[in-house]
Protein backbone atom coordinates (compact mmCIF):
# COMPACT_ATOMS: atom_id res chain seq x y z
CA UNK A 1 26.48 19.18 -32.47
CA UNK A 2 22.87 18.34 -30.92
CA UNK A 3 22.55 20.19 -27.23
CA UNK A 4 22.09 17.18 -24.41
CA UNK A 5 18.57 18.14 -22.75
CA UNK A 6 19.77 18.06 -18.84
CA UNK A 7 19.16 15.02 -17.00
CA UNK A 8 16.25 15.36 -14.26
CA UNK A 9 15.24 13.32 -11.49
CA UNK A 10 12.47 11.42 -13.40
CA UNK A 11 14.83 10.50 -16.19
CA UNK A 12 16.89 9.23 -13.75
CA UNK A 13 14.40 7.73 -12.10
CA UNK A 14 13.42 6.08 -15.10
CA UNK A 15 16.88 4.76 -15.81
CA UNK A 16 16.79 2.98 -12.66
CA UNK A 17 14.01 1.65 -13.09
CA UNK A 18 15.03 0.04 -16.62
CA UNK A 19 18.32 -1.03 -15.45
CA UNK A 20 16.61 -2.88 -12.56
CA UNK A 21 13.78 -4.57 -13.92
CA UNK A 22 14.91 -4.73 -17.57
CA UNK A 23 11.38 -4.52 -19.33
CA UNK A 24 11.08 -6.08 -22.51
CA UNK A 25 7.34 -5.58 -23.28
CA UNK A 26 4.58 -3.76 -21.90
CA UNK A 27 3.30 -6.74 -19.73
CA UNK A 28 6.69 -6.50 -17.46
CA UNK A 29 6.60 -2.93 -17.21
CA UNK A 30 3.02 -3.79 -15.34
CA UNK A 31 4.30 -6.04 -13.30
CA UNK A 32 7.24 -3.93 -12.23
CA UNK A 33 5.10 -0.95 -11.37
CA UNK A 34 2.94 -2.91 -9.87
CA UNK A 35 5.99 -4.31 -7.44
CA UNK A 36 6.69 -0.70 -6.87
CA UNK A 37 3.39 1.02 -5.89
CA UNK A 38 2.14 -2.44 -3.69
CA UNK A 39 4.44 -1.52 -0.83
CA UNK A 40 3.47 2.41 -1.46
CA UNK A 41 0.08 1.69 -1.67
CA UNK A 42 0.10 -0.68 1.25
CA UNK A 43 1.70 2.25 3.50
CA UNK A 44 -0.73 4.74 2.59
CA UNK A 45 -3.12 2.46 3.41
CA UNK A 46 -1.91 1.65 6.66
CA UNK A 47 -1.23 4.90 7.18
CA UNK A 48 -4.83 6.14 6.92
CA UNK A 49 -6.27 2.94 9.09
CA UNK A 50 -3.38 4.57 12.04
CA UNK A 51 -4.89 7.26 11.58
CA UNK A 52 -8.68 6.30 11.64
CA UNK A 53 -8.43 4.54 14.59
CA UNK A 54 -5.81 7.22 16.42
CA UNK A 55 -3.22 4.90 17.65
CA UNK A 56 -0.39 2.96 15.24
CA UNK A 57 0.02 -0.46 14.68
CA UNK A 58 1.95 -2.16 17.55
CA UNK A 59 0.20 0.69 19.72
CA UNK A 60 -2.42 0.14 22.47
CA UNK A 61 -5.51 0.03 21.40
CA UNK A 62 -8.58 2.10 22.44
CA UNK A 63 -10.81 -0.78 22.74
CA UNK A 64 -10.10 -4.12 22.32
CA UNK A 65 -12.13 -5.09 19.04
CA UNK A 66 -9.94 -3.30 16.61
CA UNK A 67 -7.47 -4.21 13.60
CA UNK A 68 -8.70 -7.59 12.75
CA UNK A 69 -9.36 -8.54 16.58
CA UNK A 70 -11.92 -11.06 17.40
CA UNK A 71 -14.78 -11.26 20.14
CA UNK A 72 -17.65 -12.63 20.54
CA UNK A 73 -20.94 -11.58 18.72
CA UNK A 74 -24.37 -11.60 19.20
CA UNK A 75 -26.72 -12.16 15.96
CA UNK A 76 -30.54 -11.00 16.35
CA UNK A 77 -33.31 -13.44 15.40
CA UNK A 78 -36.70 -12.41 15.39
CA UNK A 79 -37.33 -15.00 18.29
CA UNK A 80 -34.32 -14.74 20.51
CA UNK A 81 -30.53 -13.93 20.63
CA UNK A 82 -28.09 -16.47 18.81
């Protein structure tokens, strides 16, 4: 009788992962890891801007041009401002 290898968190992991998205060729596994790691990647990401700026989202802000803020701006020209 053939020994069962133990089951580990990545084969379970991996079981989930079949049973949820049900892949039937390569292009869907893709697609379902890339439905996984957007949201992780889009936390890190926000994660590092918190932390650029020092302050979270939602937070007070430092200054008030920050995180997709607008104000007004001032372009050079060799003659005079715009």
């Amino acid at each position: 009788m053939p020994r069962k290898r133990p089951e580990t968190k990545r084969s379970k992991i991996a079981k989930m992962l079949i049973e949820e998205y049900q892949p039937k060729s390569s292009q869907d596994i893709q697609e379902s890891l890339k439905d996984l790691l957007g949201d992780t990647m889009e936390k890190l990401l926000k994660a590092e801007l918190d932390e650029h700026l020092d302050y979270e989202y939602g937070e007070k802000p430092l200054s008030l041009n920050t995180r997709n803020g607008t104000s007004k701006k001032k372009q050079l020209d060799h003659h005079m401002e715009i």
